[in-house]
C-alpha atoms as a PDB file:
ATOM      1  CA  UNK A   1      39.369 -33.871 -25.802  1.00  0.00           C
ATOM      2  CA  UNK A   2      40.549 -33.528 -29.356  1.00  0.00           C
ATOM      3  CA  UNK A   3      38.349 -30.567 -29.945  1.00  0.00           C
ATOM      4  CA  UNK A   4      39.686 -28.458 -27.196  1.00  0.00           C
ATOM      5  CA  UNK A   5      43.160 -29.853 -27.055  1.00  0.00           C
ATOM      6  CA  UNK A   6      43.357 -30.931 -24.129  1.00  0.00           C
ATOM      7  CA  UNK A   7      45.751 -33.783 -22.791  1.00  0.00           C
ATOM      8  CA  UNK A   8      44.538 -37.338 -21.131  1.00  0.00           C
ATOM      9  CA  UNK A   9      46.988 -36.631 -18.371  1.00  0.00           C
ATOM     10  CA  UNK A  10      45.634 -35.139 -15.806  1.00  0.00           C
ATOM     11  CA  UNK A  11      48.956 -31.878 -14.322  1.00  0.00           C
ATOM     12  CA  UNK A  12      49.914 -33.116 -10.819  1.00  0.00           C
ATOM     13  CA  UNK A  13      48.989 -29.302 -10.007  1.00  0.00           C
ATOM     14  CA  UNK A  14      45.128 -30.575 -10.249  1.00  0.00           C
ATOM     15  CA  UNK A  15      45.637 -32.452  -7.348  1.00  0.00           C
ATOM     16  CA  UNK A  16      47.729 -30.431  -5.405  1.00  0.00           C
ATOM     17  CA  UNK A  17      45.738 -27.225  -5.956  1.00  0.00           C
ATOM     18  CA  UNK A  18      42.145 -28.814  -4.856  1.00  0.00           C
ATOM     19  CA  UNK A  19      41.270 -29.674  -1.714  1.00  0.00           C
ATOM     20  CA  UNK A  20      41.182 -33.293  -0.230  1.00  0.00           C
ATOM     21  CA  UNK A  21      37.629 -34.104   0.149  1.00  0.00           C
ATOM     22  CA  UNK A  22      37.102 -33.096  -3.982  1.00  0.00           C
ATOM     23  CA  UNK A  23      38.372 -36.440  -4.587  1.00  0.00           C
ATOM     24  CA  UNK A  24      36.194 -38.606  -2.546  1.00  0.00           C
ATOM     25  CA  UNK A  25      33.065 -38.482  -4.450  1.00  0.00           C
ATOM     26  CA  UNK A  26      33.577 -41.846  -6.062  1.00  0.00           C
ATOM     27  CA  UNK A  27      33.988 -43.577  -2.569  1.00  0.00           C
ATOM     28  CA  UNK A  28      30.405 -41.797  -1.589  1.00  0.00           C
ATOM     29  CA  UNK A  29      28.908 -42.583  -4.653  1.00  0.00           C
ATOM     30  CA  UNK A  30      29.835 -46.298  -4.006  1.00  0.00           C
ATOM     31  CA  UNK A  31      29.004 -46.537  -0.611  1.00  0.00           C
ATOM     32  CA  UNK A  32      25.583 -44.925  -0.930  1.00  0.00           C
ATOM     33  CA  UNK A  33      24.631 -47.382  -3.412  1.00  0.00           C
ATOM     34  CA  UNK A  34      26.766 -50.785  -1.451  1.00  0.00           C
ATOM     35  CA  UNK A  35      24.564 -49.697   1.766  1.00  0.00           C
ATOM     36  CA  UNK A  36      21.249 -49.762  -0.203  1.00  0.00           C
ATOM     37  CA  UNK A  37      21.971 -53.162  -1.737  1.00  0.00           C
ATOM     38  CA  UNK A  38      22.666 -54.525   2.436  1.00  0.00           C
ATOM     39  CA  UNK A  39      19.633 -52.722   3.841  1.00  0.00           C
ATOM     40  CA  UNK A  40      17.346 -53.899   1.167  1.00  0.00           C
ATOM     41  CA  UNK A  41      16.913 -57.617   2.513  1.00  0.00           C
ATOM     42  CA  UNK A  42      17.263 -56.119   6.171  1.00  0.00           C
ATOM     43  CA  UNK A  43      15.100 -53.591   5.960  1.00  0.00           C
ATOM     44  CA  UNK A  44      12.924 -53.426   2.717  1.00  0.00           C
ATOM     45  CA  UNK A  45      12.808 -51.145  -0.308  1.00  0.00           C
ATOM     46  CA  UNK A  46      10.536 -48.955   1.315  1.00  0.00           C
ATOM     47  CA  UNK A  47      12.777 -47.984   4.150  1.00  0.00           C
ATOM     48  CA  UNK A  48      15.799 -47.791   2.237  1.00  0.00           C
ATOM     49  CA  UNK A  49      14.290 -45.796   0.339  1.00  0.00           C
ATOM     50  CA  UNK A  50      12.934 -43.010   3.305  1.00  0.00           C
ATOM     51  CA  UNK A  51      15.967 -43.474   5.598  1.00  0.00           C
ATOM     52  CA  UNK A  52      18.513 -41.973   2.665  1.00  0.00           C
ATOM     53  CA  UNK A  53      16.178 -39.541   2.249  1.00  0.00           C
ATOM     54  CA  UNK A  54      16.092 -37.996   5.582  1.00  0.00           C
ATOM     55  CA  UNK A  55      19.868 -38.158   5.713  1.00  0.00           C
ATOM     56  CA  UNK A  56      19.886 -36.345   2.337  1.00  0.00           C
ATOM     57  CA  UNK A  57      17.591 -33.329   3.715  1.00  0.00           C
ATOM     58  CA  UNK A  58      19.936 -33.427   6.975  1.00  0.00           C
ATOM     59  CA  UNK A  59      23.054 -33.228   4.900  1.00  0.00           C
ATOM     60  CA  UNK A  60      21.594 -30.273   2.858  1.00  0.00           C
ATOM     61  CA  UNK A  61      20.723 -28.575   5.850  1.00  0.00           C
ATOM     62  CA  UNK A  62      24.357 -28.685   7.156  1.00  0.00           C
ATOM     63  CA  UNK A  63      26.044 -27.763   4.082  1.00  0.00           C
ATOM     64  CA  UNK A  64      23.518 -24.509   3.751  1.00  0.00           C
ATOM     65  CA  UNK A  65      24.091 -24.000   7.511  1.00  0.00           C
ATOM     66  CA  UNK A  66      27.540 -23.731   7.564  1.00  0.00           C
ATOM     67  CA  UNK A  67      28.804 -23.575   4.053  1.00  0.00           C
ATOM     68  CA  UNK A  68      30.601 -26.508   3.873  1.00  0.00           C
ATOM     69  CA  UNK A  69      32.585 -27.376   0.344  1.00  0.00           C
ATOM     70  CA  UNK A  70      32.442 -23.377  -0.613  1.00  0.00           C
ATOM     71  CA  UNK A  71      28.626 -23.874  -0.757  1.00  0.00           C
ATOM     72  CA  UNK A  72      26.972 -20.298  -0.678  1.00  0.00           C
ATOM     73  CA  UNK A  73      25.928 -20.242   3.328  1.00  0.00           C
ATOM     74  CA  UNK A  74      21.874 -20.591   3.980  1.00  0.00           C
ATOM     75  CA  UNK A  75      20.758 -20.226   7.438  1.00  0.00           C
ATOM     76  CA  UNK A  76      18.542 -22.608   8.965  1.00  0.00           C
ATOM     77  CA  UNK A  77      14.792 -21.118   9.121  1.00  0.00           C
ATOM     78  CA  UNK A  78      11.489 -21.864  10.737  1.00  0.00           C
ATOM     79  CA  UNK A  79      10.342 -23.062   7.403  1.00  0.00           C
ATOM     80  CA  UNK A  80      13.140 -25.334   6.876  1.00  0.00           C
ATOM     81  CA  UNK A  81      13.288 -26.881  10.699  1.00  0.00           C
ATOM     82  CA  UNK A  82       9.368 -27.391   9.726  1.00  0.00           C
ATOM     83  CA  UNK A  83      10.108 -29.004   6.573  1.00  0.00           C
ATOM     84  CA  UNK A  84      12.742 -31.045   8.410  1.00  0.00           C
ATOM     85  CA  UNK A  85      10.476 -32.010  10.765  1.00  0.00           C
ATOM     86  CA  UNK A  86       7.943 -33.336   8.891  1.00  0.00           C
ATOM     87  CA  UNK A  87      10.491 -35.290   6.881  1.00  0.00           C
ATOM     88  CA  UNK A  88      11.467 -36.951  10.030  1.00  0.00           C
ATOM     89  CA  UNK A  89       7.756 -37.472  11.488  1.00  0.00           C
ATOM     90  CA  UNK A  90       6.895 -39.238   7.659  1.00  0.00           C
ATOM     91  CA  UNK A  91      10.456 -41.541   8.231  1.00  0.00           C
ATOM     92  CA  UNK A  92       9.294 -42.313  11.559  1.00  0.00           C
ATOM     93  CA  UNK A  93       5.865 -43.043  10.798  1.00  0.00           C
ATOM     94  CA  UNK A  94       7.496 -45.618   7.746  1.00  0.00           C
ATOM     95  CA  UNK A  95       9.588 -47.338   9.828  1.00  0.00           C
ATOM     96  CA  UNK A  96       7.162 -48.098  12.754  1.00  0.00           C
ATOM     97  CA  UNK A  97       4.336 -49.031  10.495  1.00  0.00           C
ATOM     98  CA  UNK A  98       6.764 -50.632   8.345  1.00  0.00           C
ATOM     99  CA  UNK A  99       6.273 -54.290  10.357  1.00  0.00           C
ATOM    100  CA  UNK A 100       5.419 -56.680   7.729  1.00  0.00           C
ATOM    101  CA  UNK A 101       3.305 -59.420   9.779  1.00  0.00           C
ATOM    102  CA  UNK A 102       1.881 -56.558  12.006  1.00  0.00           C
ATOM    103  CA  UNK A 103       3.144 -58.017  15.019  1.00  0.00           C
ATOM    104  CA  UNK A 104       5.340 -56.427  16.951  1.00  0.00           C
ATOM    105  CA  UNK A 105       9.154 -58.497  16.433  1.00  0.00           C
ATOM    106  CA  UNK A 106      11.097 -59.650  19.575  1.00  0.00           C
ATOM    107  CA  UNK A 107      13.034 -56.830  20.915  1.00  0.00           C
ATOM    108  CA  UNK A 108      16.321 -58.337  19.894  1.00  0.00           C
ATOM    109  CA  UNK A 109      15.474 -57.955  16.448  1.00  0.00           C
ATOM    110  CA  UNK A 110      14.199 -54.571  16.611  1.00  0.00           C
ATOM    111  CA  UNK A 111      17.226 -52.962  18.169  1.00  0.00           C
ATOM    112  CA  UNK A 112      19.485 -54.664  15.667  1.00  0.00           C
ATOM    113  CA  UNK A 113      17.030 -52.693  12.817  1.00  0.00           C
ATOM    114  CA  UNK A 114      17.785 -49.494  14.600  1.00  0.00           C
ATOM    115  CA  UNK A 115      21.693 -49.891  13.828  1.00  0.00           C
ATOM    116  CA  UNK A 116      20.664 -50.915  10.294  1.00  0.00           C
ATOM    117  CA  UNK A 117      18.387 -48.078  10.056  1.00  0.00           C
ATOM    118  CA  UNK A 118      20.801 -45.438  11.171  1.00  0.00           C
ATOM    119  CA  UNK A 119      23.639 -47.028   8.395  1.00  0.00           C
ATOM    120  CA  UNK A 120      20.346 -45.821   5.859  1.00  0.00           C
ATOM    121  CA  UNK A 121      20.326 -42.504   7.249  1.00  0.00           C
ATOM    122  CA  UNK A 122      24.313 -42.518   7.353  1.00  0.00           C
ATOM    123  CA  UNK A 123      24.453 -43.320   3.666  1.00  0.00           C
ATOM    124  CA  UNK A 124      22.002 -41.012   3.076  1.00  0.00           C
ATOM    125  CA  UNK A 125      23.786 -38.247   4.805  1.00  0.00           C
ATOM    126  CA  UNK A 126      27.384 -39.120   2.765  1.00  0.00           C
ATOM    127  CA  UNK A 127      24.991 -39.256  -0.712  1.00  0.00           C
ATOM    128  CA  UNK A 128      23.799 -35.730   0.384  1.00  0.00           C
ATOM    129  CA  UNK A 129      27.634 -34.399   1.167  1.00  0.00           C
ATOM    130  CA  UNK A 130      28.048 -36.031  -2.419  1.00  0.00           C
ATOM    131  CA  UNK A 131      25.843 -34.438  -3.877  1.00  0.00           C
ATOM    132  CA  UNK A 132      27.027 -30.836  -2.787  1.00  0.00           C
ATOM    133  CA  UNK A 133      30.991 -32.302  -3.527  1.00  0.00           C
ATOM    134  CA  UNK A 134      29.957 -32.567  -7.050  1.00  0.00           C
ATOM    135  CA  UNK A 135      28.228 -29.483  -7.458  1.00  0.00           C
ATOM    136  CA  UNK A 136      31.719 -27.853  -6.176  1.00  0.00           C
ATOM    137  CA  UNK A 137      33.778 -30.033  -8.460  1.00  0.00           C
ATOM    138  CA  UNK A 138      31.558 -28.989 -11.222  1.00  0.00           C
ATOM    139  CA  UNK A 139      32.424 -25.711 -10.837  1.00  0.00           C
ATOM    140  CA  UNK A 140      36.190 -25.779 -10.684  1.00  0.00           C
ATOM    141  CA  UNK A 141      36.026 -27.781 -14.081  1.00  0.00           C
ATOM    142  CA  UNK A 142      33.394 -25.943 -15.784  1.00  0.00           C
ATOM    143  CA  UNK A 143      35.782 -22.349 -15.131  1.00  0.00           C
ATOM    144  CA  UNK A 144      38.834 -24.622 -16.140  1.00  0.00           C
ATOM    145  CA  UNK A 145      37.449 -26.653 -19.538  1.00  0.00           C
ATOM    146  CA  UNK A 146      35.689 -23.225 -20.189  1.00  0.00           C
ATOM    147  CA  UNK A 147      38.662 -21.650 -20.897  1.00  0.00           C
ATOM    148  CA  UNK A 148      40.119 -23.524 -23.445  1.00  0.00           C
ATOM    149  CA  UNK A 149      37.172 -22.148 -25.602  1.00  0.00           C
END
C-alpha cells in the first residue's frame, strides 16, 4: 500500500458503486467450509467430498447459462449436459455404494442422509457462485489498483 499510495480506508463510493452480492464472498467461503466440517461425521469424507462437487459443476453451468455476476454468457451444450451427467451418475453411484457395513440402513436413517446430502450439494453450489463472485471482484480491483501504476 505504501508503494502505490494508496489509503487503508476503503471511499464509501466502493461500496456504493458495486453491487450487493460482491460483498458476500466471505459468508460463502465460510459456509462452504462450516458445511463440510457437519457432513463429514454424517456423511464421510468421501461424500463430502463428491456432493460439493456436483453442486460446483451445477453452479458453473448456471453462471455460463445465464451470465450471472457479469460472467461472459456460455450456453449449455450437448457436451456439457453429457459432462453433467456423468458427474451426477459418478455422485450417485458414491453415495449408494457409499454404505459402510454393506447393509442396507433403516429407512429412517437414509432419508435423514438425503437432507444432509442435498446441504453438500447446496454448499457446493454457493462455493461454485463463490468462485465466479471472486473472479468478478478480481476484476473490478485489478482495473482499479492497476491504475495507480
Amino acid at each position: 500500500m505504501i508503494l502505490t499510495k494508496t489509503s487503508i480506508f476503503i471511499p464509501l463510493t466502493t461500496f456504493t458503486h458495486n453491487p450487493w452480492w460482491l460483498w458476500i464472498v466471505g459468508f460463502t467461503g465460510v459456509f462452504g467450509l462450516t458445511v463440510n466440517i457437519l457432513l463429514f461425521s454424517r456423511l464421510g469424507s468421501v461424500q463430502i467430498a463428491v456432493l460439493p462437487i456436483f453442486g460446483q459443476m451445477l453452479a458453473g453451468i448456471l453462471v455460463d447459462q445465464f451470465g450471472l455476476f457479469y460472467s461472459p454468457i456460455s450456453k449449455i451444450t450437448p457436451v456439457k449436459l453429457f459432462g453433467l451427467i456423468l458427474v451426477l451418475l459418478g455422485m450417485l453411484s458414491v453415495v449408494v455404494f457409499s454404505n459402510k457395513s454393506g447393509k442396507m440402513s433403516n429407512i429412517r436413517q437414509k432419508n435423514s442422509h438425503i437432507y444432509w446430502q442435498l446441504l453438500g450439494v447446496f454448499a457446493g453450489l454457493v462455493i461454485g457462485f463463490q468462485t465466479a463472485i471472486n473472479g468478478r471482484l478480481v476484476a473490478r480491483l485489478s482495473r482499479r489498483h492497476l491504475s495507480h501504476f
